[in-house]
C-alpha atoms as a PDB file:
ATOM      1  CA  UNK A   1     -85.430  23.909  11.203  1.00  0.00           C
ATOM      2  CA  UNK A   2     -87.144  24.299  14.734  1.00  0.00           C
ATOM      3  CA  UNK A   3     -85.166  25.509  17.426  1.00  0.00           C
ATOM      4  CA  UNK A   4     -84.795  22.170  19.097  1.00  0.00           C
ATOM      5  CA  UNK A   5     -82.298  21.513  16.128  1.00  0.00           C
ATOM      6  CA  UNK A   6     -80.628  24.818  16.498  1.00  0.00           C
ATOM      7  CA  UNK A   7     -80.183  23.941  20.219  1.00  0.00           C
ATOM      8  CA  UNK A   8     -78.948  20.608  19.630  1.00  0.00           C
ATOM      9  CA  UNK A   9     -75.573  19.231  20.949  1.00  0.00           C
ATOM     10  CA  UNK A  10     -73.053  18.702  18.482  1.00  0.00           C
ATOM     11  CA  UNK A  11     -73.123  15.073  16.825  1.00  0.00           C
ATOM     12  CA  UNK A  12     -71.161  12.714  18.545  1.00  0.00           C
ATOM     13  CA  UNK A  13     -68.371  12.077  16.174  1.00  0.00           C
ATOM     14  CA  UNK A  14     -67.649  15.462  16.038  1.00  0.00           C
ATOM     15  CA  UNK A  15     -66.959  15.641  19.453  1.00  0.00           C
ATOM     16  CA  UNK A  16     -65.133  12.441  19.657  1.00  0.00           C
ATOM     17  CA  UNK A  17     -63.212  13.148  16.479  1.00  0.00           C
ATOM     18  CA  UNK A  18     -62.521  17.180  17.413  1.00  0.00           C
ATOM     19  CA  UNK A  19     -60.348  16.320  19.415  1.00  0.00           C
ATOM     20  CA  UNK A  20     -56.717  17.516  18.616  1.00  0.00           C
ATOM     21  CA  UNK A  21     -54.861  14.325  19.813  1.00  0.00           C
ATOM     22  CA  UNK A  22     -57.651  12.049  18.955  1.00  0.00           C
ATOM     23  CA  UNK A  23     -57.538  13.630  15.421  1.00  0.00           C
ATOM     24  CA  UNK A  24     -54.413  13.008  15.307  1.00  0.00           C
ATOM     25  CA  UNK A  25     -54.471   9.269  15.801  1.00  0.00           C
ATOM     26  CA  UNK A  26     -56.768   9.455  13.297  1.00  0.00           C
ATOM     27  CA  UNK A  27     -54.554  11.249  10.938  1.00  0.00           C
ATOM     28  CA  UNK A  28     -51.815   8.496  11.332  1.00  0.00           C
ATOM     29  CA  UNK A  29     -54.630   5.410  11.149  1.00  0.00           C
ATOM     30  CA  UNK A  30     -55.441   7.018   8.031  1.00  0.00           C
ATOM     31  CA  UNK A  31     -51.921   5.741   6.077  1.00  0.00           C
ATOM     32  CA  UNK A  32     -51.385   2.829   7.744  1.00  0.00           C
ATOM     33  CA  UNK A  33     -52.583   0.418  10.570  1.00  0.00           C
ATOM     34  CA  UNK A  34     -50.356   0.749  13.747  1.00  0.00           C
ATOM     35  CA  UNK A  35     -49.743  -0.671  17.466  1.00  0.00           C
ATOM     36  CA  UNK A  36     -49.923   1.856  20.069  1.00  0.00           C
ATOM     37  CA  UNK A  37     -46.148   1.992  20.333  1.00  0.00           C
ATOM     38  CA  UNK A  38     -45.715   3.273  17.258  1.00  0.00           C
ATOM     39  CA  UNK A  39     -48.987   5.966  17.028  1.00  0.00           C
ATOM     40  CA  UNK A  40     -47.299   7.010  20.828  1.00  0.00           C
ATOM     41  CA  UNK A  41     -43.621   7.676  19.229  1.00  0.00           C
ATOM     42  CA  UNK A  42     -45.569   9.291  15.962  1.00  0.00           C
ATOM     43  CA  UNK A  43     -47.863  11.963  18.010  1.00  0.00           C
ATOM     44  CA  UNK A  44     -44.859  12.064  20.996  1.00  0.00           C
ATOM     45  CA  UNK A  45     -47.340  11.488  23.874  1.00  0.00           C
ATOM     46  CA  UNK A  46     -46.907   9.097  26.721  1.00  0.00           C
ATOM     47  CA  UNK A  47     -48.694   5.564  26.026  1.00  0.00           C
ATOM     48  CA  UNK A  48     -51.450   5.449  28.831  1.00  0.00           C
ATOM     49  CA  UNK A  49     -53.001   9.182  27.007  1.00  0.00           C
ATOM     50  CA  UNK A  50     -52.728   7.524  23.487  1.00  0.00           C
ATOM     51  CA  UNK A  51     -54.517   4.275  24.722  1.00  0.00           C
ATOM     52  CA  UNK A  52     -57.190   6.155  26.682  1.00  0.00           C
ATOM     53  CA  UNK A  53     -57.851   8.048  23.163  1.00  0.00           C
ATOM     54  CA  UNK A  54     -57.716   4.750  21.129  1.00  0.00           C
ATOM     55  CA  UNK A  55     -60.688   3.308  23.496  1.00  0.00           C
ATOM     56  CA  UNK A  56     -62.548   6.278  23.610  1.00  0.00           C
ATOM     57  CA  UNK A  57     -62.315   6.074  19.330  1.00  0.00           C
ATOM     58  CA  UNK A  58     -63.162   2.190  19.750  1.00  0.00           C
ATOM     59  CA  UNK A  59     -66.320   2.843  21.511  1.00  0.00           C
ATOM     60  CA  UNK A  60     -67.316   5.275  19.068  1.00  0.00           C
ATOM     61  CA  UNK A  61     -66.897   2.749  16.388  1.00  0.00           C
ATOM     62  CA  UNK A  62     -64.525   4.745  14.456  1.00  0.00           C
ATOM     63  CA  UNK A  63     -61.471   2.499  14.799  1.00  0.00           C
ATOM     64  CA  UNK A  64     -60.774  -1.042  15.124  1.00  0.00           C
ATOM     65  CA  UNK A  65     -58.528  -3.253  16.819  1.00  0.00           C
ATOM     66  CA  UNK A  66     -57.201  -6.824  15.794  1.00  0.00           C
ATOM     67  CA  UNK A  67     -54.639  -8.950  17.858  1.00  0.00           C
ATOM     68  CA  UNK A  68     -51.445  -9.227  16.038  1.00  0.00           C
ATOM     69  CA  UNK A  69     -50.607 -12.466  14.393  1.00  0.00           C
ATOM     70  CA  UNK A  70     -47.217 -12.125  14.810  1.00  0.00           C
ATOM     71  CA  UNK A  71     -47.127 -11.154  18.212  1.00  0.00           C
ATOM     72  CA  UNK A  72     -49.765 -11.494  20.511  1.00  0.00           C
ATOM     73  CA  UNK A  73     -49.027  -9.385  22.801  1.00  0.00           C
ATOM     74  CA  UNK A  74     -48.984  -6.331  20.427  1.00  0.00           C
ATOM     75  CA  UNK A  75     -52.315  -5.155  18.951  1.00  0.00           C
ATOM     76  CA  UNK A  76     -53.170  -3.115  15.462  1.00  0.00           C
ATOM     77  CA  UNK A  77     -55.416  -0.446  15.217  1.00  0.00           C
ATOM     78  CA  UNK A  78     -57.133   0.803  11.913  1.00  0.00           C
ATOM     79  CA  UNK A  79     -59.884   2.773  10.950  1.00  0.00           C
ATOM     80  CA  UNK A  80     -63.062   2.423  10.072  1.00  0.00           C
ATOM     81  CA  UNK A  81     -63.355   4.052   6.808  1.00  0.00           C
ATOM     82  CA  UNK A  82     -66.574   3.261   5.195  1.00  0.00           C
ATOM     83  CA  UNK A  83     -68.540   4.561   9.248  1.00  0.00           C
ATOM     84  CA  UNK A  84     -66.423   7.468   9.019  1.00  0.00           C
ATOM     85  CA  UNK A  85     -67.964   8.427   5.926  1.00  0.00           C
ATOM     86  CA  UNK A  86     -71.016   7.746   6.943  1.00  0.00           C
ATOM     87  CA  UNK A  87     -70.862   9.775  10.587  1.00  0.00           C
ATOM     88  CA  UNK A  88     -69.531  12.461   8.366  1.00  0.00           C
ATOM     89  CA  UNK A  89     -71.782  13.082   6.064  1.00  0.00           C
ATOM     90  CA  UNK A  90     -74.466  12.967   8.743  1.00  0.00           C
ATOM     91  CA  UNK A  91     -72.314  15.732  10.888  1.00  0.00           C
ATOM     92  CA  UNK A  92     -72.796  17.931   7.732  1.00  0.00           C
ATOM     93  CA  UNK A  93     -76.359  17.028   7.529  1.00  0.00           C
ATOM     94  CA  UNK A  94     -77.410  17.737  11.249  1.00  0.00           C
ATOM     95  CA  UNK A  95     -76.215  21.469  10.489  1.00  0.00           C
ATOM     96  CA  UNK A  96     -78.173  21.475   7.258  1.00  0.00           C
ATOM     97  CA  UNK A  97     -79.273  19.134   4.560  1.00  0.00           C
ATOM     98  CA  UNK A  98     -77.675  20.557   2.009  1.00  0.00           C
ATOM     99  CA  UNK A  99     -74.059  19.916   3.585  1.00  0.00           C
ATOM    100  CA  UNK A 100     -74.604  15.977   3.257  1.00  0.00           C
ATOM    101  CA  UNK A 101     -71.387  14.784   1.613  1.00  0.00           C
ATOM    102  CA  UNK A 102     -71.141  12.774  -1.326  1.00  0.00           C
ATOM    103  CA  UNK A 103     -68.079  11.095  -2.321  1.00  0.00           C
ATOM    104  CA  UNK A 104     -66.285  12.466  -5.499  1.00  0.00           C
ATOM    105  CA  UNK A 105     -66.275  10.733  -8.773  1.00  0.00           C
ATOM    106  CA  UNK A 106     -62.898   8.889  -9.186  1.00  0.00           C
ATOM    107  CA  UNK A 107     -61.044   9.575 -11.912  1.00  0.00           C
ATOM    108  CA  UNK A 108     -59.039   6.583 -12.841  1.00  0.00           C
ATOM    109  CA  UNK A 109     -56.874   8.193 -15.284  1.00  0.00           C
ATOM    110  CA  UNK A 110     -55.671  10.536 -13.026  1.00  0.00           C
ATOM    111  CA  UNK A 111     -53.952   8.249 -10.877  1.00  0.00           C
ATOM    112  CA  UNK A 112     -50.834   7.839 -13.223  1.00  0.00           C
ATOM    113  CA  UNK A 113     -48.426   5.026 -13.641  1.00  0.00           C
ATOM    114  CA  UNK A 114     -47.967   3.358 -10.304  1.00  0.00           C
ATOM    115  CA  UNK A 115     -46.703   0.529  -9.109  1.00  0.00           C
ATOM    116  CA  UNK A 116     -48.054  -1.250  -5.956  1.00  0.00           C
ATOM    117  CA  UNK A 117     -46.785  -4.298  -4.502  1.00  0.00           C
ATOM    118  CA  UNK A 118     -48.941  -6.243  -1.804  1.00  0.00           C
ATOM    119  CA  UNK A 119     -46.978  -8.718   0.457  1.00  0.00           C
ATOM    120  CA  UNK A 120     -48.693 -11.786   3.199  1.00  0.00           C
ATOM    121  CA  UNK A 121     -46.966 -14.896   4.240  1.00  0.00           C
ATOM    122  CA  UNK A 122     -48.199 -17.351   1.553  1.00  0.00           C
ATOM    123  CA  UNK A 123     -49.542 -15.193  -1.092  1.00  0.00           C
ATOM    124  CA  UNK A 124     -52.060 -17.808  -1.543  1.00  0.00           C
ATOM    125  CA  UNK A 125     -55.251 -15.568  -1.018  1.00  0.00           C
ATOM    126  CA  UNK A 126     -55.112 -11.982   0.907  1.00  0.00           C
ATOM    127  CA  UNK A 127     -52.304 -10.766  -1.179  1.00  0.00           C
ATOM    128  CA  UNK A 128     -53.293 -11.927  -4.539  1.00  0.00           C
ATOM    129  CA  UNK A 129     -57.111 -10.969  -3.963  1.00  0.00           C
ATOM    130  CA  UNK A 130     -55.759  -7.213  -3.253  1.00  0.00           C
ATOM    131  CA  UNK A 131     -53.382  -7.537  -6.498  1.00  0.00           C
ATOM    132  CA  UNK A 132     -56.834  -8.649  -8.797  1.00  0.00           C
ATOM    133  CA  UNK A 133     -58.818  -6.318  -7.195  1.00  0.00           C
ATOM    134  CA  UNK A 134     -56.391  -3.173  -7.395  1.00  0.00           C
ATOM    135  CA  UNK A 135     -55.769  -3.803 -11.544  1.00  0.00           C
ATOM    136  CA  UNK A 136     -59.993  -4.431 -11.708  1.00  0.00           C
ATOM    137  CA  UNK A 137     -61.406  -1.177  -9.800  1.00  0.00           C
ATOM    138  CA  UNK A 138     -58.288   0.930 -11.148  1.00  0.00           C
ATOM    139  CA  UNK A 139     -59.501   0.192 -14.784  1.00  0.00           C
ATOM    140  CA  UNK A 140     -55.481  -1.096 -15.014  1.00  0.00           C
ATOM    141  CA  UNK A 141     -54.405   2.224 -14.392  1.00  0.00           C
ATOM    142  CA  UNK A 142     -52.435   0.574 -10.996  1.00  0.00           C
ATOM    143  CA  UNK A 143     -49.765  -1.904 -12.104  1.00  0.00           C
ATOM    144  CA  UNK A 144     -50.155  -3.995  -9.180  1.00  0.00           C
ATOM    145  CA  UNK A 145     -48.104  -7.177  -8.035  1.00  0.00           C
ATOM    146  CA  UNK A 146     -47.854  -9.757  -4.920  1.00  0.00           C
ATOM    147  CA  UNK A 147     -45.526 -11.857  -3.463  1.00  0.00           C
ATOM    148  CA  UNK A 148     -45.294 -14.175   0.001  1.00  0.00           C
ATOM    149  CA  UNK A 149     -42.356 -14.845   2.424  1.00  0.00           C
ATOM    150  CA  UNK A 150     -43.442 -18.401   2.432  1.00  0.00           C
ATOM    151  CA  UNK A 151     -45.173 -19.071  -0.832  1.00  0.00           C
ATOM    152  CA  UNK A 152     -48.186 -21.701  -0.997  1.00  0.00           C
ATOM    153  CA  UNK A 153     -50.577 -22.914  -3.328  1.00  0.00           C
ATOM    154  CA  UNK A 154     -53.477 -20.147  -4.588  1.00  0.00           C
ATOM    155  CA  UNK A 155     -56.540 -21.367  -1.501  1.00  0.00           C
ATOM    156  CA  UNK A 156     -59.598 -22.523  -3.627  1.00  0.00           C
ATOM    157  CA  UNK A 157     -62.013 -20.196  -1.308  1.00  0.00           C
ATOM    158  CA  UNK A 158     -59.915 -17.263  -3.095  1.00  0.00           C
ATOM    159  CA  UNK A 159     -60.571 -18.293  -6.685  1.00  0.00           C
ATOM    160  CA  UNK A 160     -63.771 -18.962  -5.456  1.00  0.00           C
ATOM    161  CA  UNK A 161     -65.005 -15.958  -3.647  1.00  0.00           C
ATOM    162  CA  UNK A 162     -63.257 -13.820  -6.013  1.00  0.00           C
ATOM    163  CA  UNK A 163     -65.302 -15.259  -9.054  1.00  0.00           C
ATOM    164  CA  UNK A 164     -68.911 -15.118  -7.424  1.00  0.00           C
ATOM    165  CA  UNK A 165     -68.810 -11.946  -5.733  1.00  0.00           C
ATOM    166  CA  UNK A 166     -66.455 -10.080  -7.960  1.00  0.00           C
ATOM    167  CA  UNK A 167     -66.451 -11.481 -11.230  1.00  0.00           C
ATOM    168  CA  UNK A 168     -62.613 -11.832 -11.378  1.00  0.00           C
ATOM    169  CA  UNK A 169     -60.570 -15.364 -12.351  1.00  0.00           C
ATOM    170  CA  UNK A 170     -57.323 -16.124 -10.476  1.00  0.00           C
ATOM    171  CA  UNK A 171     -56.850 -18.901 -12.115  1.00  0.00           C
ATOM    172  CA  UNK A 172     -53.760 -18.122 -14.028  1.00  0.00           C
ATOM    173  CA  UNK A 173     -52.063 -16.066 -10.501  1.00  0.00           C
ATOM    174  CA  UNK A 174     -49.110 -18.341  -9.533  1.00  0.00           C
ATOM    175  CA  UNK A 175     -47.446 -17.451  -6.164  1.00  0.00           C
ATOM    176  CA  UNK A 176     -44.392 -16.263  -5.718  1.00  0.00           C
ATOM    177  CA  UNK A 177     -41.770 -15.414  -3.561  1.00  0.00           C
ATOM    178  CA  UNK A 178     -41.162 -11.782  -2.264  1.00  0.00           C
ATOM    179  CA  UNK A 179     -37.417 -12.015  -3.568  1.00  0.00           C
ATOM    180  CA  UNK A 180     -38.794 -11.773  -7.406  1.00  0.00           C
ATOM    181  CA  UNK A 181     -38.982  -8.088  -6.743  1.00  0.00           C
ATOM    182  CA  UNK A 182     -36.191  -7.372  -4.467  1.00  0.00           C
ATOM    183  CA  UNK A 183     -34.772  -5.302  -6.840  1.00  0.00           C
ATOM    184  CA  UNK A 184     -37.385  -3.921  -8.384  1.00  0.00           C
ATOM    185  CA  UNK A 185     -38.884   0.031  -7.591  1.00  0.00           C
ATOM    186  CA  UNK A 186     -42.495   0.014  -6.093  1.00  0.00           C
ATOM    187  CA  UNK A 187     -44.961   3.186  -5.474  1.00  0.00           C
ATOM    188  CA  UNK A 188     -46.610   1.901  -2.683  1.00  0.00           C
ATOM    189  CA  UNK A 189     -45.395  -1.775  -0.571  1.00  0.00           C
ATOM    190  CA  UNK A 190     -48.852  -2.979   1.277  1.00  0.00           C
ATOM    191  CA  UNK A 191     -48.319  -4.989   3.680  1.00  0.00           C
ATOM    192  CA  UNK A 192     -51.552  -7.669   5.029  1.00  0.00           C
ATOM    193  CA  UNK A 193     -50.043  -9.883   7.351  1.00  0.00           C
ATOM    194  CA  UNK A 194     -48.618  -9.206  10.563  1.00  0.00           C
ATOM    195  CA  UNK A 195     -45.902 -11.763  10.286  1.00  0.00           C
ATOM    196  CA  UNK A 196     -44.792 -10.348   6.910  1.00  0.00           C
ATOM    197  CA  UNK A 197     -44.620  -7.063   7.831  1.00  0.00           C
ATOM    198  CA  UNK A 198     -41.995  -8.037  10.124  1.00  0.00           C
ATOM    199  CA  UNK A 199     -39.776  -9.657   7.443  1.00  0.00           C
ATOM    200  CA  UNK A 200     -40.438  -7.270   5.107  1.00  0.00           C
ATOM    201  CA  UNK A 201     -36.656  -6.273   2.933  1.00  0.00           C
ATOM    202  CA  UNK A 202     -36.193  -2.831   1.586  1.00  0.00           C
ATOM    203  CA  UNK A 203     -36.878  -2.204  -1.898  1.00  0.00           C
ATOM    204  CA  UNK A 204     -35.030   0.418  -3.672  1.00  0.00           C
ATOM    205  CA  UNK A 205     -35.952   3.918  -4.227  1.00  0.00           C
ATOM    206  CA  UNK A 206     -38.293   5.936  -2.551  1.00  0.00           C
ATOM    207  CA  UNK A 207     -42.018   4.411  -1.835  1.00  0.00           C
ATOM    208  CA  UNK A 208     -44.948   4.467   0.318  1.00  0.00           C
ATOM    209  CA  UNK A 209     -44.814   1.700   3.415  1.00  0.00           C
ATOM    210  CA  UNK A 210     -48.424   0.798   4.469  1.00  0.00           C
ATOM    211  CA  UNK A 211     -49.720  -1.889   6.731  1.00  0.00           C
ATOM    212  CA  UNK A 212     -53.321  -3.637   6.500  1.00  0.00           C
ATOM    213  CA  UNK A 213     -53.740  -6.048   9.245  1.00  0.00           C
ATOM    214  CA  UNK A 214     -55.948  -8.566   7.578  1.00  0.00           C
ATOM    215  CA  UNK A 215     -56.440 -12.080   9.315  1.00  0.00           C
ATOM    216  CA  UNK A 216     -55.630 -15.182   7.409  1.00  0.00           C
ATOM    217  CA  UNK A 217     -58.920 -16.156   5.971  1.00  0.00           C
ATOM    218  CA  UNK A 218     -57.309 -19.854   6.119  1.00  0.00           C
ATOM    219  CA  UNK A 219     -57.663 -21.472   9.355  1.00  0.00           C
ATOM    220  CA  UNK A 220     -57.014 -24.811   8.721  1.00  0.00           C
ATOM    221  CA  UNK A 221     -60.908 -25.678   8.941  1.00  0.00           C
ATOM    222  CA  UNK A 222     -62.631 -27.656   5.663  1.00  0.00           C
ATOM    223  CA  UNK A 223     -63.459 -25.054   2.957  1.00  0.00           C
ATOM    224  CA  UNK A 224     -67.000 -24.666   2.734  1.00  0.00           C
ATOM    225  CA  UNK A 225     -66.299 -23.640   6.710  1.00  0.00           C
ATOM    226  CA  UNK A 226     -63.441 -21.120   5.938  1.00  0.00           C
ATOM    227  CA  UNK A 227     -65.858 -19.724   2.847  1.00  0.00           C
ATOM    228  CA  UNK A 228     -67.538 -16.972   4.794  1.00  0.00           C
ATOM    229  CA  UNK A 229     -64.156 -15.975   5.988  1.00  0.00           C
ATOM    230  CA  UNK A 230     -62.440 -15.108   2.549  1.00  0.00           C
ATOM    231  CA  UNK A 231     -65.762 -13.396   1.541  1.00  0.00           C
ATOM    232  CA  UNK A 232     -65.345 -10.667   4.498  1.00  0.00           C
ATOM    233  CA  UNK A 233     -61.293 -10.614   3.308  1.00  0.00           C
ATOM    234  CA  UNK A 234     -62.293  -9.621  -0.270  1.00  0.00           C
ATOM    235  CA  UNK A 235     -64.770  -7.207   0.878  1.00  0.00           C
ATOM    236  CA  UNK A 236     -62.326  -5.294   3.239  1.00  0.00           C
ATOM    237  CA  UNK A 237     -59.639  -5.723   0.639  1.00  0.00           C
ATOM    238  CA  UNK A 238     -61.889  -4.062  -1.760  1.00  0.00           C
ATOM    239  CA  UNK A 239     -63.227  -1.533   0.523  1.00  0.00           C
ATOM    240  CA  UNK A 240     -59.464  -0.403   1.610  1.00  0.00           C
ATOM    241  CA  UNK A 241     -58.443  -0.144  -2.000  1.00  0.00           C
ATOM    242  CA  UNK A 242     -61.311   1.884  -3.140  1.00  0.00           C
ATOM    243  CA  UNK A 243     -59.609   4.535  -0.928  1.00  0.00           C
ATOM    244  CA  UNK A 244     -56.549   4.100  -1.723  1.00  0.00           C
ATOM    245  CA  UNK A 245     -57.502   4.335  -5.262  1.00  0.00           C
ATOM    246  CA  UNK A 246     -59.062   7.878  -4.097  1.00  0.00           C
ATOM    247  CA  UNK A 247     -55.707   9.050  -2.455  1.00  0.00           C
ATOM    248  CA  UNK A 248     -54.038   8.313  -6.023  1.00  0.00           C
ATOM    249  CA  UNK A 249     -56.464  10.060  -7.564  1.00  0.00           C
ATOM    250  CA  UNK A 250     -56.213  13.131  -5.234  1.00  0.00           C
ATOM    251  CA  UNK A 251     -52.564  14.206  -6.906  1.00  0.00           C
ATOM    252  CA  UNK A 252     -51.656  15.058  -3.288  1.00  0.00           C
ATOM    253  CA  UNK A 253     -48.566  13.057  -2.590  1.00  0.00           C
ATOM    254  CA  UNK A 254     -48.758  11.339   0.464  1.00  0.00           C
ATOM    255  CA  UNK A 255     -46.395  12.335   3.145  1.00  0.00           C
ATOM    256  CA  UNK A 256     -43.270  10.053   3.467  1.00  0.00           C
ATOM    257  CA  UNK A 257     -44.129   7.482   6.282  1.00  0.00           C
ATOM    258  CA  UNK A 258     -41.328   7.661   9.026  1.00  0.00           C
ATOM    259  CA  UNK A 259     -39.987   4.018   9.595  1.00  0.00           C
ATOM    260  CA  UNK A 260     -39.763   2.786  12.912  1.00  0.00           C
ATOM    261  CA  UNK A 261     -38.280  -0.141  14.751  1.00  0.00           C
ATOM    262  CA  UNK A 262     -40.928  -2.145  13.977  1.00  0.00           C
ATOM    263  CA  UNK A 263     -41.140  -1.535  10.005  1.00  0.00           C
END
């Protein structure tokens, strides 16, 4: 190592994510996708400081923001998992190659029996692509369901996308209607529409709330258009469960989410 390197600033994300309020809002993004109301009454800090700390994470690519669908004046913000692995790992390397992190071999079996339930409006695509995708990378250790406030027909570009790019069939998922499991216990309740999330009932017992703010792959555009659309749904859904599949593996419980107005 010359002593350029030695001299060298600090990488970037460290100094962006060092930061003790911006790690923070990190912290929180980390369980669940919020608005800024809610990361501002969760880290008790006056809304203009929270939103100059959410740009200043924007710009540095480590979080992402997506106009709500149920209100379009509000917006979600969620993290960007897979770069902040990546900038990671790199942080550790600029130090010294051997600090490079690797990610650590899931154990499936160590995720005991839990049961997640993931909720959008129709449960015609988003939700039931996260329910085949949780039982498929969890080896069926997850005992995962989904259910719509307004149940439609399973979308054709689901089945589809699901069988060429992940080998799964949905043709025998029927959608149903959140009520089905209104008195039924649930681990974890995922929500991945913005709209649902607002109608969302309480289940009983104690479980984990969490919010992905995924679009509606289904614009209303012909199929082959729409395609492209439910491919980059099933990749993020698969992406986001691969780490939540980590968290169950960790044995850590995850802290109990706070609810809010707006859960």
């Amino acid at each position: 190592m010359n002593a350029q390197q030695l001299h060298a600033a600090p990488p970037e994300f460290l100094q962006l994510a060092g930061h003790p309020l911006r790690w923070r809002l990190l912290s929180e993004l980390s369980r669940s996708d919020r608005i800024v109301l809610e990361l501002t009454e969760l880290v008790g800090e006056p809304q203009n400081l929270v939103s100059y700390h959410l740009s200043k994470l924007r710009r540095g690519g480590l979080v992402s923001a997506r106009r709500s669908s149920a209100d379009r004046r509000d917006t979600y913000y969620g993290l960007e998992l897979e770069r902040i692995g990546c900038l990671l790992s790199a942080a550790g390397g600029a130090l010294h190659p051997g600090l490079r992190l690797a990610a650590p071999e899931r154990d499936n079996a160590s995720i005991g029996s839990v049961r997640v339930l993931f909720l959008c409006t129709g449960n015609s695509a988003r939700s039931q692509i996260a329910e085949a995708l949780a039982k498929a990378r969890s080896g069926g250790a997850i005992e995962a369901y989904s259910a719509g406030s307004h149940p439609k027909p399973l979308h054709p570009n689901a089945v589809r996308a699901m069988k060429e790019e992940y080998g799964l069939d949905l043709a025998g998922y029927e959608p149903k209607h959140v009520d089905v499991f209104a008195d039924q216990h649930f681990d974890w309740v995922v929500s991945l529409c913005d709209r649902v999330r607002e109608v969302c009932p309480h289940f009983p017992g104690q479980h984990e709330a969490v919010h992905w703010s995924i679009p509606n792959p289904a614009t209303g555009e012909p199929d082959d258009v729409t395609y492209p659309l439910f491919q980059q749904t099933a990749s993020e859904l698969a992406t986001r469960i691969d780490f939540l599949l980590a968290r169950l593996a960790d044995q850590t419980p995850a802290p109990e989410e706070p609810r809010s107005s707006h859960d």
